[in-house]
Protein backbone atom coordinates (compact mmCIF):
# COMPACT_ATOMS: atom_id res chain seq x y z
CA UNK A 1 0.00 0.00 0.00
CA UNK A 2 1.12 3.18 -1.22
CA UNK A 3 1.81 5.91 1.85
CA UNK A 4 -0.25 9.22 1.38
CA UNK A 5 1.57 10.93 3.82
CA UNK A 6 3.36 14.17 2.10
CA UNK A 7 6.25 13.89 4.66
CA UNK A 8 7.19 10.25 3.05
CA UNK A 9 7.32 11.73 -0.86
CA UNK A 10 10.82 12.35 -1.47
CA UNK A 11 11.54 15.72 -3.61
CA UNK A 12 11.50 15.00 -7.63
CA UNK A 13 14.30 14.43 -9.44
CA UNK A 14 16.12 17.71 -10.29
CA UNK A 15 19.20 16.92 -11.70
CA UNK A 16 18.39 17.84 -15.16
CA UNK A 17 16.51 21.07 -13.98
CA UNK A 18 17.77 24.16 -15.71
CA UNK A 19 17.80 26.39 -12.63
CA UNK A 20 20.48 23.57 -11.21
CA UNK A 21 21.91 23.30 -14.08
CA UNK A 22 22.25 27.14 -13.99
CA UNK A 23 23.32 27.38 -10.97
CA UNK A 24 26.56 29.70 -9.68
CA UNK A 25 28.35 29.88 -6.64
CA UNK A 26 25.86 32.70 -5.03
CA UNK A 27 26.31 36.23 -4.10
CA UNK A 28 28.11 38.22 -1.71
CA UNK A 29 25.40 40.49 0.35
CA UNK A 30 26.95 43.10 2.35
CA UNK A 31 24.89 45.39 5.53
CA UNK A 32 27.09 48.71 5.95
CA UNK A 33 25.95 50.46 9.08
CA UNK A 34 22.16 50.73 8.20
CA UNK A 35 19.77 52.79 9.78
CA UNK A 36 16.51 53.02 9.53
CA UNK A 37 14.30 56.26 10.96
CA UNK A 38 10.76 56.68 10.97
CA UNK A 39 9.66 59.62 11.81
CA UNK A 40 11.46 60.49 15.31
CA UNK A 41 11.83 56.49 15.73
CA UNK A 42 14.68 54.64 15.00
CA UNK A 43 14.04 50.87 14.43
CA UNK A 44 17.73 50.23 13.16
CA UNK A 45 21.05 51.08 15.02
CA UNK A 46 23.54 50.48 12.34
CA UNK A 47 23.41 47.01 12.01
CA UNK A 48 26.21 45.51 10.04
CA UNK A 49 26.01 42.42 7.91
CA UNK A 50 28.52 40.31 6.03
CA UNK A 51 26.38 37.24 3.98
CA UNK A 52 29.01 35.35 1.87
CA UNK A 53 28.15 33.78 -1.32
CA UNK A 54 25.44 31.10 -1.09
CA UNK A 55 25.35 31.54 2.17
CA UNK A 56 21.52 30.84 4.30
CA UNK A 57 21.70 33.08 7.07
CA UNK A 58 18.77 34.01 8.94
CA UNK A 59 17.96 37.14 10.82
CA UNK A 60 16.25 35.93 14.49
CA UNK A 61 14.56 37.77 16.74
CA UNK A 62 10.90 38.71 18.71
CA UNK A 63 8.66 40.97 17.10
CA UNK A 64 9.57 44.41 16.54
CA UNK A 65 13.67 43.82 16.28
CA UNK A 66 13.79 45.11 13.01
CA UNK A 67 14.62 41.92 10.88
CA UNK A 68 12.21 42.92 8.18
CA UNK A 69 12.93 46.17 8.09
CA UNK A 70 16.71 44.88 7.16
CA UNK A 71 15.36 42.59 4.57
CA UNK A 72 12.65 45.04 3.42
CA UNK A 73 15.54 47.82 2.85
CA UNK A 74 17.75 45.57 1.04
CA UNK A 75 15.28 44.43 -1.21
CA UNK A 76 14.28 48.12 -1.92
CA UNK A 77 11.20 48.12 -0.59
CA UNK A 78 12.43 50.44 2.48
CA UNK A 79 14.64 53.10 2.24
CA UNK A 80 17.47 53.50 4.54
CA UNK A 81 18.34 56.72 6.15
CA UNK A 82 21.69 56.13 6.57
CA UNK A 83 24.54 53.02 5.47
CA UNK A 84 24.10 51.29 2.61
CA UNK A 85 23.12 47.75 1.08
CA UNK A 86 25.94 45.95 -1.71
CA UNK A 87 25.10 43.02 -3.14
CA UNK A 88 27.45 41.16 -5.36
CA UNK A 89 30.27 44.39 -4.48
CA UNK A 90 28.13 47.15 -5.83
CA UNK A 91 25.87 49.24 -4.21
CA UNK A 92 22.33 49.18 -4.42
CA UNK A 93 21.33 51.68 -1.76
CA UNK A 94 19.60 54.05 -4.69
CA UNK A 95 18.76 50.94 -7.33
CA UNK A 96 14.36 50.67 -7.20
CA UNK A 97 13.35 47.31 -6.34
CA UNK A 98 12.64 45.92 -10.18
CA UNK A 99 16.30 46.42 -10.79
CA UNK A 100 18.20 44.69 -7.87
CA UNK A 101 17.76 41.14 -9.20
CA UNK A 102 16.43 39.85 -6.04
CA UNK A 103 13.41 37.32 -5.12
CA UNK A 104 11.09 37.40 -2.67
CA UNK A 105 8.49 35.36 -0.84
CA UNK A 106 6.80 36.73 1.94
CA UNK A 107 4.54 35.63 5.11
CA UNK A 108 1.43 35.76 3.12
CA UNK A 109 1.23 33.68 -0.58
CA UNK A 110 0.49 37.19 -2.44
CA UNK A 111 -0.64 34.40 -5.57
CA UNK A 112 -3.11 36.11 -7.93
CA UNK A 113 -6.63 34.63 -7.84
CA UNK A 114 -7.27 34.64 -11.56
CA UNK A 115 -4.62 33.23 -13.01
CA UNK A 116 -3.73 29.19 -12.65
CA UNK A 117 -0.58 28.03 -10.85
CA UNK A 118 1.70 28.04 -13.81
CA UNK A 119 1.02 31.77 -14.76
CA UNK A 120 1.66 32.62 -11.28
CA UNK A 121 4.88 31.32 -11.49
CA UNK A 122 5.75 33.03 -14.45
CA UNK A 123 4.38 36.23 -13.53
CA UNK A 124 8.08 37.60 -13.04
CA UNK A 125 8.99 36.23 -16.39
CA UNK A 126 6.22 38.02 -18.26
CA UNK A 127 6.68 41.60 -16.28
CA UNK A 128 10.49 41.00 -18.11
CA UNK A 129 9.08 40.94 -21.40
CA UNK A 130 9.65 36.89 -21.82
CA UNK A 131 7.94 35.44 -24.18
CA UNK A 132 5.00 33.06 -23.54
CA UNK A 133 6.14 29.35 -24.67
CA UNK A 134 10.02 30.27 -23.17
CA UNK A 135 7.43 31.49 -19.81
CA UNK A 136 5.69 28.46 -19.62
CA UNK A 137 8.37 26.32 -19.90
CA UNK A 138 10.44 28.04 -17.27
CA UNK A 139 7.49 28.31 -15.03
CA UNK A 140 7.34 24.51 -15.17
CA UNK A 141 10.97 24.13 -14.70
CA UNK A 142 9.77 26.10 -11.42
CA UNK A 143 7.19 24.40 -10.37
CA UNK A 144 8.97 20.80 -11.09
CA UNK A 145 11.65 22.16 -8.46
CA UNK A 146 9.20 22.69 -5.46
CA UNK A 147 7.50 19.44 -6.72
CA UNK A 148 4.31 20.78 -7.99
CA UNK A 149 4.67 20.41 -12.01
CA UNK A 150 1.69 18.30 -11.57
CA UNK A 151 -0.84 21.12 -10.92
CA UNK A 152 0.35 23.69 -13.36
CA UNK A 153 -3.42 24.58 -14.52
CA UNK A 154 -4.67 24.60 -11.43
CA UNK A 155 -5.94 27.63 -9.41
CA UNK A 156 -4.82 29.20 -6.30
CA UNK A 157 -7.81 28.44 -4.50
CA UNK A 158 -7.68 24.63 -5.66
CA UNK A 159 -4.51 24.19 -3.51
CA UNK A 160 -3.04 23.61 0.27
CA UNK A 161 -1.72 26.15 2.20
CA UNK A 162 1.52 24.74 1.87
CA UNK A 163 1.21 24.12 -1.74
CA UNK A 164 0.64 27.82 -2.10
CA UNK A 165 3.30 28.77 -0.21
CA UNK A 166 5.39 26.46 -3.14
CA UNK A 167 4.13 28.34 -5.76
CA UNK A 168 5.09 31.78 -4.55
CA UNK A 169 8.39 30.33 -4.05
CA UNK A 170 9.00 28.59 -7.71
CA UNK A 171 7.26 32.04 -8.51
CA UNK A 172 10.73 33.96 -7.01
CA UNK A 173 12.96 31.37 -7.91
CA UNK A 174 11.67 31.55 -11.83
CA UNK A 175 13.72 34.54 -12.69
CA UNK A 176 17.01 32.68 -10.98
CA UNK A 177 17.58 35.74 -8.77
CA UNK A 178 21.31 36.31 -7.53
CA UNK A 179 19.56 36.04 -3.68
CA UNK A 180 16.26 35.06 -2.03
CA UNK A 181 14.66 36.74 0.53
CA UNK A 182 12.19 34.66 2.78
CA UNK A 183 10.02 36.90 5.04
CA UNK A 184 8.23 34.54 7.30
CA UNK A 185 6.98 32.22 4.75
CA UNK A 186 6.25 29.68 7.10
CA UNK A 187 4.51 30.92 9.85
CA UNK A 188 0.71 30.64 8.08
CA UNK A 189 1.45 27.15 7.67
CA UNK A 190 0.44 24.16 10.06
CA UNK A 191 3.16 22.51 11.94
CA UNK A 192 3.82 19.50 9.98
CA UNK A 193 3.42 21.06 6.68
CA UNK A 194 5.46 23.91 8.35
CA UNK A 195 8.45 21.38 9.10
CA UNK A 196 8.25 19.64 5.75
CA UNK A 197 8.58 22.56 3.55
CA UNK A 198 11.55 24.87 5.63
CA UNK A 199 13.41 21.23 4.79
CA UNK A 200 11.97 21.55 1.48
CA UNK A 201 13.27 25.11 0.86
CA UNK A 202 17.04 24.28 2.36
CA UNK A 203 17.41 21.30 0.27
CA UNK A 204 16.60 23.58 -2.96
CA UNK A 205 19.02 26.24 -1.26
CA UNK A 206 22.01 23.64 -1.30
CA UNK A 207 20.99 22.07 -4.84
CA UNK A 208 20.75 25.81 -6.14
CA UNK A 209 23.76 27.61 -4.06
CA UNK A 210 22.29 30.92 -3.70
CA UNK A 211 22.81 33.40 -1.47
CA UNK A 212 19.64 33.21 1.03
CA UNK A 213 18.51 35.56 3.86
CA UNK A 214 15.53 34.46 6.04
CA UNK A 215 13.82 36.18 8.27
CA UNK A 216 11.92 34.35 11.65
CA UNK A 217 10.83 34.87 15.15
CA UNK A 218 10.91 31.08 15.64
CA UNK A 219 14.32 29.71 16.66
CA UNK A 220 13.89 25.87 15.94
CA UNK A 221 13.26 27.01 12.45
CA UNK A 222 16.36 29.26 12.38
CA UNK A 223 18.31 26.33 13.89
CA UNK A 224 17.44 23.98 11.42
CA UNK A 225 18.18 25.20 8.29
CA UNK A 226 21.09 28.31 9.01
CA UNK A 227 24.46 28.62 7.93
CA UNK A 228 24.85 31.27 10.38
CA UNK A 229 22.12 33.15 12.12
CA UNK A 230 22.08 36.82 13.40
CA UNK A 231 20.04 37.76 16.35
CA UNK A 232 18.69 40.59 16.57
CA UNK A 233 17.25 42.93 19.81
CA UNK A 234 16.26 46.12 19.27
CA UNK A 235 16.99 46.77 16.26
CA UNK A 236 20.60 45.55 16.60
CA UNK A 237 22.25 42.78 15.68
CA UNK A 238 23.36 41.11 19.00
CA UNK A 239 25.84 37.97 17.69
CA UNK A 240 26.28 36.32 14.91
CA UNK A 241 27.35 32.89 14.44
CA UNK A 242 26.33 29.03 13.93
CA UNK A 243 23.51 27.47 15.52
CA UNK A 244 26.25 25.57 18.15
CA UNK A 245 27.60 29.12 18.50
CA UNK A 246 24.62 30.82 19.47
CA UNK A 247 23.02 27.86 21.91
CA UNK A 248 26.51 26.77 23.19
CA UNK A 249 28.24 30.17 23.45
CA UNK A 250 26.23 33.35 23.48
CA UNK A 251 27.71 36.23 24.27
CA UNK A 252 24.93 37.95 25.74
CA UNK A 253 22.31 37.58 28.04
CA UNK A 254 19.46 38.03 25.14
CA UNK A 255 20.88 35.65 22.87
CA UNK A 256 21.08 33.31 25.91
CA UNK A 257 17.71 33.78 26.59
CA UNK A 258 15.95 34.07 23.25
CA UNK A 259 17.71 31.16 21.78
CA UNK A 260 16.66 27.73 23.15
CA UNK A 261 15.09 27.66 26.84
CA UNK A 262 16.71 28.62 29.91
CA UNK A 263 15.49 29.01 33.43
CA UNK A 264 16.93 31.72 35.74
CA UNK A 265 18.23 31.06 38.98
CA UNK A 266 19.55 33.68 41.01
CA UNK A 267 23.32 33.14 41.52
CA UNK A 268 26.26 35.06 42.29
CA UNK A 269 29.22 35.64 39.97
CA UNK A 270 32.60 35.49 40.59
CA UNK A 271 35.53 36.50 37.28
CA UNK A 272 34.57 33.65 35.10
CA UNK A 273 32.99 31.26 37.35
CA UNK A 274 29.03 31.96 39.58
CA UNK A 275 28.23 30.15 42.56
CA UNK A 276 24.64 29.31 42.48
CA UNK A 277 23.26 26.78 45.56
CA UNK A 278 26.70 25.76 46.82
CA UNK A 279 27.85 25.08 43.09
CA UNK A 280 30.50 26.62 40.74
CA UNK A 281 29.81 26.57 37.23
CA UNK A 282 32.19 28.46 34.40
CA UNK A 283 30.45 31.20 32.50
CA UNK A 284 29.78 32.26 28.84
CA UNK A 285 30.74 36.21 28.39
CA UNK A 286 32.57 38.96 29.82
CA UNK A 287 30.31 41.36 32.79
CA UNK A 288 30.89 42.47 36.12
CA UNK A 289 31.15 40.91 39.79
CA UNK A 290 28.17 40.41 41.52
CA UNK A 291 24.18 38.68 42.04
CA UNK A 292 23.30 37.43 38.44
CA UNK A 293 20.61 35.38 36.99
CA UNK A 294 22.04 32.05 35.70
CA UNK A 295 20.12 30.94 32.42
CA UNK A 296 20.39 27.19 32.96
CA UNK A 297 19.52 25.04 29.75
CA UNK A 298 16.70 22.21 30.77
CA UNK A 299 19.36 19.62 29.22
CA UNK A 300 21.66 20.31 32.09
CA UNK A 301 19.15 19.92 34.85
CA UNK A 302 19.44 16.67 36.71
CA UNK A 303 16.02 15.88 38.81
CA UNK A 304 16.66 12.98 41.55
CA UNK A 305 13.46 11.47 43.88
CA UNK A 306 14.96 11.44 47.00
CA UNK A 307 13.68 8.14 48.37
CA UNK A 308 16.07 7.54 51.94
CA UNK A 309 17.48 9.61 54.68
CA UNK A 310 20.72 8.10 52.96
CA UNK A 311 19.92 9.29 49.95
CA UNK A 312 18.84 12.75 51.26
CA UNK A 313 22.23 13.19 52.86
CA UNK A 314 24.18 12.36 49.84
CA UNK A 315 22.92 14.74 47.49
CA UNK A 316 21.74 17.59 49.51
CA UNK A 317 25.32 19.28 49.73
CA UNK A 318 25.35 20.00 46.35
CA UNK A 319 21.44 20.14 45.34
CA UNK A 320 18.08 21.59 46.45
CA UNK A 321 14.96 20.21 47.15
CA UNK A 322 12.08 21.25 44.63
CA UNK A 323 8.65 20.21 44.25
CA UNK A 324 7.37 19.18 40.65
CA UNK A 325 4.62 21.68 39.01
CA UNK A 326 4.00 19.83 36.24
CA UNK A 327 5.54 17.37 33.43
CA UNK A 328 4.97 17.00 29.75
CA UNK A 329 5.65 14.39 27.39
CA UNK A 330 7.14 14.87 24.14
CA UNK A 331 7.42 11.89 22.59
CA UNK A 332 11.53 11.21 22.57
CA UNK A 333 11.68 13.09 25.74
CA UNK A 334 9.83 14.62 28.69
CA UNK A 335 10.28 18.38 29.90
CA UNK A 336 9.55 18.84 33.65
CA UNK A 337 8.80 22.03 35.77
CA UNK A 338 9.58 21.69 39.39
CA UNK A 339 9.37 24.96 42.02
CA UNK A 340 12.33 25.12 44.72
CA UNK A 341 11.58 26.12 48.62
CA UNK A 342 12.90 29.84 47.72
CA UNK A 343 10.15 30.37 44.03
CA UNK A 344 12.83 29.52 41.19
CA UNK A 345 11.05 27.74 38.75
CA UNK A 346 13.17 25.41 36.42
CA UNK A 347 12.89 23.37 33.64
CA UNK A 348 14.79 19.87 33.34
CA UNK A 349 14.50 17.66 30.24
CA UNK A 350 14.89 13.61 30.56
CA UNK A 351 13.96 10.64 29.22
CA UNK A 352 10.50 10.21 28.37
CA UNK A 353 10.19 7.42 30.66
CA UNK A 354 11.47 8.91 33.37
CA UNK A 355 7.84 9.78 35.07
CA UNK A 356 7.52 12.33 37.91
CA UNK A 357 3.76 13.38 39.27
CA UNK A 358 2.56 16.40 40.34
CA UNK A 359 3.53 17.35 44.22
CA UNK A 360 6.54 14.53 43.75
CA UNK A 361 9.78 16.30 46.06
CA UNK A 362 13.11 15.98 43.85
CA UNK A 363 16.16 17.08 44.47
CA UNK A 364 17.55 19.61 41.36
CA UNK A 365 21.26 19.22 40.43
CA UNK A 366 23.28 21.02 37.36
CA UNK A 367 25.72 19.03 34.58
CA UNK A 368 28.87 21.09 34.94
CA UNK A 369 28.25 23.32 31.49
CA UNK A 370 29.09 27.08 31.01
CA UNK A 371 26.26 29.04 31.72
CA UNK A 372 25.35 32.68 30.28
CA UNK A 373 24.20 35.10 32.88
CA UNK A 374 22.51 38.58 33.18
CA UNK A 375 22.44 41.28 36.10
CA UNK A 376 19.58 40.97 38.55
CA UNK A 377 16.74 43.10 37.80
């Protein structure tokens, strides 16, 4: 029996696919001290970007950082107040948006409701004066990447969400842009269909090499499919680096935060090590002396039931009791919060069949990791 289940379909065969085929080695996009005004607000403080070619970086952060605005002023569609935007090592700060070569798919599909999935797709094509057989073929060429050259006379309204979503992509990708720009594409989508095509659209990255920028507020996606990843607060790019850089090393307290989950516990630092419930742990940054919060990663939380007066005795010097809140399974793994004696809430993740009930006293111990920490508020 044949599996219906979209996640089991393996992307078509491409490797005869003209856009491969045509493929280079991507271009360099370059971020020169950008700002961004409007009015008497300023939503970006210089930020400085270096994308190398072929590169998939994204640009992470919570709503309101700026990230579009970035991608929105390097694709023309915002005007920076001051810096510029070089793509390919020429400036494009005063090029209008039809001339900069660049694709774009945004949060929303954008298709047109008239016109059937093929014409969509070669919508950029025709605006370029292409004629319509050398349109249609390339728009299938398109569509046969993302896997939809099956439903070229269809309409918009006859497809998924995610099957939309494909078509404004082969619809940026027609034109073989020298980058992409993905604003959000996902985030209308359901989950699985949400997971399925971000793999989709890195796999097409690699086969294609071109330069890619994406923006998202949701780190697992940013994890999953980055080169490198800038995170951004405020309208400032806060570190940039590889997912392992940004989990295992941030170099601030936001990044630390934002990026993966952490509980704080209040702690006190010390030069490069913070004592925190009779414990010393090595930390992640440069700051001053002094109480801290310690953003402790639920992977490096140890929970223990503490089941004798023996066993009591041999972990309480270098644990405290806690009392679990609640526990969650996840399928490979279970994520428990427990509250200590003092408030602190923390998160610990173990094995899924490591069961703990509601009201159940543990006793919370850390896995000797660095830790990031920030000044107590």
């Amino acid at each position: 029996m044949t599996s219906t289940d979209p996640l089991l379909h393996p992307l078509p065969r491409t490797a005869d696919n003209p856009l491969i085929s045509g493929a280079d080695e991507g271009t360099r996009v370059e971020f020169r001290g950008i700002v961004k005004d409007y009015g008497t607000t300023r939503v970006l403080h210089g930020v400085d970007l270096d994308v190398a070619p072929g590169e998939f970086v994204s640009l992470l952060g919570p709503s309101g950082c700026g990230k579009t605005t970035a991608l929105r002023v390097l694709a023309g569609l915002e005007r920076a107040t001051a810096g510029s935007v070089v793509v390919g090592g020429r400036d494009l700060s005063a090029v209008p948006t039809n001339k900069r070569d660049l694709g774009m798919v945004f949060q929303s599909y954008s298709l047109f409701p008239h016109l059937r999935v093929r014409d969509n797709a070669a919508f950029g094509l025709r605006r370029r004066g292409v004629g319509g057989r050398d349109a249609a073929r390339r728009a299938g060429d398109a569509l046969d990447l993302v896997g939809l050259g099956h439903l070229g006379d269809r309409f918009p309204h006859q497809l998924s969400g995610g099957q939309q979503q494909r078509v404004a992509l082969a619809r940026a990708l027609v034109t073989q842009p020298r980058v992409l720009l993905l604003d959000e594409p996902l985030s209308a989508l359901d989950a699985k269909v949400r997971v399925q095509l971000r793999d989709e659209i890195r796999r097409i990255q690699l086969r294609l090499g071109m330069t890619t920028l994406f923006v998202t507020h949701d780190q697992e996606e940013a994890l999953a499919v980055s080169d490198r990843i800038a995170v951004m607060n405020a309208g400032r790019i806060e570190q940039v680096g590889s997912a392992e850089d940004l989990y295992l090393r941030p170099e601030t307290p936001h990044v630390a935060a934002f990026v993966g989950i952490s509980s704080p516990v209040p702690g006190r630092r010390h030069g490069d090590r913070v004592s925190v419930w009779n414990v010393e742990l090595r930390v992640t940054g440069d700051g001053p002396d002094g109480d801290v919060d310690v953003l402790v990663r639920p992977e490096n939380v140890r929970l223990q039931r503490a089941t004798t007066a023996n066993d009591e005795a041999a972990v309480g010097a270098r644990s405290v009791g806690a009392v679990v809140e609640e526990s969650t399974f996840l399928g490979s793994y279970r994520r428990t919060l427990v509250r200590t004696a003092d408030g602190v809430l923390l998160r610990a993740q173990h094995a899924a069949g490591e069961r703990l009930e509601y009201g159940e006293s543990v006793h919370v111990s850390f896995v000797d990791q660095p830790v990031a920490v920030r000044p107590q508020t």
